[in-house]
Protein backbone atom coordinates (compact mmCIF):
# COMPACT_ATOMS: atom_id res chain seq x y z
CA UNK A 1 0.00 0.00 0.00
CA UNK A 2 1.60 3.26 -1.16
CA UNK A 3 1.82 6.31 1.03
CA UNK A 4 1.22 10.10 0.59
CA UNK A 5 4.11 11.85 0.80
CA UNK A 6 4.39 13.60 3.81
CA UNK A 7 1.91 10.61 5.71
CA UNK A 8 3.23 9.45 8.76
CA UNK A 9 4.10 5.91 8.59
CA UNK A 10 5.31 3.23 11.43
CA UNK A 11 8.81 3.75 11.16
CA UNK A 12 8.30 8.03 11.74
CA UNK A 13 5.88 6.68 14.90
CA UNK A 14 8.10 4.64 15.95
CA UNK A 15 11.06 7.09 15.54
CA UNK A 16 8.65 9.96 17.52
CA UNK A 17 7.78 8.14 20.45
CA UNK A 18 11.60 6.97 20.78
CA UNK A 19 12.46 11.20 20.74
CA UNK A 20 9.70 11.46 23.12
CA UNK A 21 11.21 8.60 25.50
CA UNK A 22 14.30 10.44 25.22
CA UNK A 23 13.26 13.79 26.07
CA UNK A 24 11.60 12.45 28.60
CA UNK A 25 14.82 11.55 30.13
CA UNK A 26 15.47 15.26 30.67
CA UNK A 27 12.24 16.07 32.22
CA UNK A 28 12.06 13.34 34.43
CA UNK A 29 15.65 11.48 35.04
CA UNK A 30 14.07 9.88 38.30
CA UNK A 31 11.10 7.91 36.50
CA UNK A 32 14.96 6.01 34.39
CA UNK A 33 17.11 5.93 37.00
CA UNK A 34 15.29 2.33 38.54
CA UNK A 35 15.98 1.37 34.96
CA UNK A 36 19.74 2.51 34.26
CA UNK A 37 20.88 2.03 37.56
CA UNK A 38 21.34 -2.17 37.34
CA UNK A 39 22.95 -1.25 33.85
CA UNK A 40 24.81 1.74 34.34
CA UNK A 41 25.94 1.56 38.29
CA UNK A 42 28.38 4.28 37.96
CA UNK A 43 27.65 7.72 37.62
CA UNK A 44 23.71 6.83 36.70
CA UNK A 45 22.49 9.96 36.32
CA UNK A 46 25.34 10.78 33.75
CA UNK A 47 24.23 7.81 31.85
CA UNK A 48 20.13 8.62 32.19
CA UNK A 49 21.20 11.63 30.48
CA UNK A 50 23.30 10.09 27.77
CA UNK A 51 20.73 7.50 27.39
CA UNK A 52 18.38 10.30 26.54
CA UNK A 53 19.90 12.12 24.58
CA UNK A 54 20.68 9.27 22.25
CA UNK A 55 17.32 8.13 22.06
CA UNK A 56 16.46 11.79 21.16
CA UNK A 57 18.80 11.51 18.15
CA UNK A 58 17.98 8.32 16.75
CA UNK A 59 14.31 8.97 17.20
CA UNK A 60 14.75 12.13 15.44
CA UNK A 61 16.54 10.38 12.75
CA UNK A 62 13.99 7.96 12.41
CA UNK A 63 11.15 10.57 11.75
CA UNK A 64 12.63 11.64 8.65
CA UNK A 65 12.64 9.72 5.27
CA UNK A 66 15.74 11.36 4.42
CA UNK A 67 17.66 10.49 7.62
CA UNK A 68 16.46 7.48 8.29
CA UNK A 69 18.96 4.96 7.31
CA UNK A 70 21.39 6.45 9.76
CA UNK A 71 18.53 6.55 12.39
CA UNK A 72 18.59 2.34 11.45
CA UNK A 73 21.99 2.41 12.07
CA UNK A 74 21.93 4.44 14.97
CA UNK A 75 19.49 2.39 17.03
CA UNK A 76 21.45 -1.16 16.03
CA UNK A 77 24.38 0.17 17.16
CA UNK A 78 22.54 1.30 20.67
CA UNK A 79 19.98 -1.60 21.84
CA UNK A 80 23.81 -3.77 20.56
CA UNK A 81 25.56 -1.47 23.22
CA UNK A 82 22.69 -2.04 25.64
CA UNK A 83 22.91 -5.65 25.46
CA UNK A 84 26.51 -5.71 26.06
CA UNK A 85 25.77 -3.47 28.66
CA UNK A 86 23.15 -5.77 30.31
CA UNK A 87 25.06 -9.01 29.83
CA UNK A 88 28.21 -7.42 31.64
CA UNK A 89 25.92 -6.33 34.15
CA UNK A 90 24.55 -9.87 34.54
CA UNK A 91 27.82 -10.95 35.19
């Protein structure tokens, strides 16, 4: 099924709730600090924010036709650095 240009489709939903998760970091760091804190044990608040601010990025990325290959690219490269992450912090 073809789209209007300019429609909004999955991937630019997807991409704008992921921006909104990330500015939401910002607003509210308490609400992801349960969250980072088994991940990121060190300096947690530095990584809430860093956490944010990448899923700002890539969710912006996403939004955009134009951008979003690197927005693809972007958010392998971060849930793979979140799983790493995890696993190390699983021991």
């Amino acid at each position: 099924m073809a789209t209007r240009k300019g429609s909004l489709d999955a991937v630019s939903l997807l991409g704008g709730g992921l921006a909104a998760t990330g500015v939401a970091h910002f607003v509210a760091p308490q609400v992801f600090a349960p969250i980072t804190a088994p991940v990121f044990p060190d300096d947690t608040t530095t990584w809430t924010y860093r956490n944010g601010a990448s899923e700002t990025a890539i969710g912006l990325a996403l939004v955009s036709p134009r951008t979003r290959r690197l927005g693809l690219i972007g958010l392998a490269g971060y849930l793979g650095f979140l799983g790493y992450r995890a696993a190390l912090a699983r021991g």
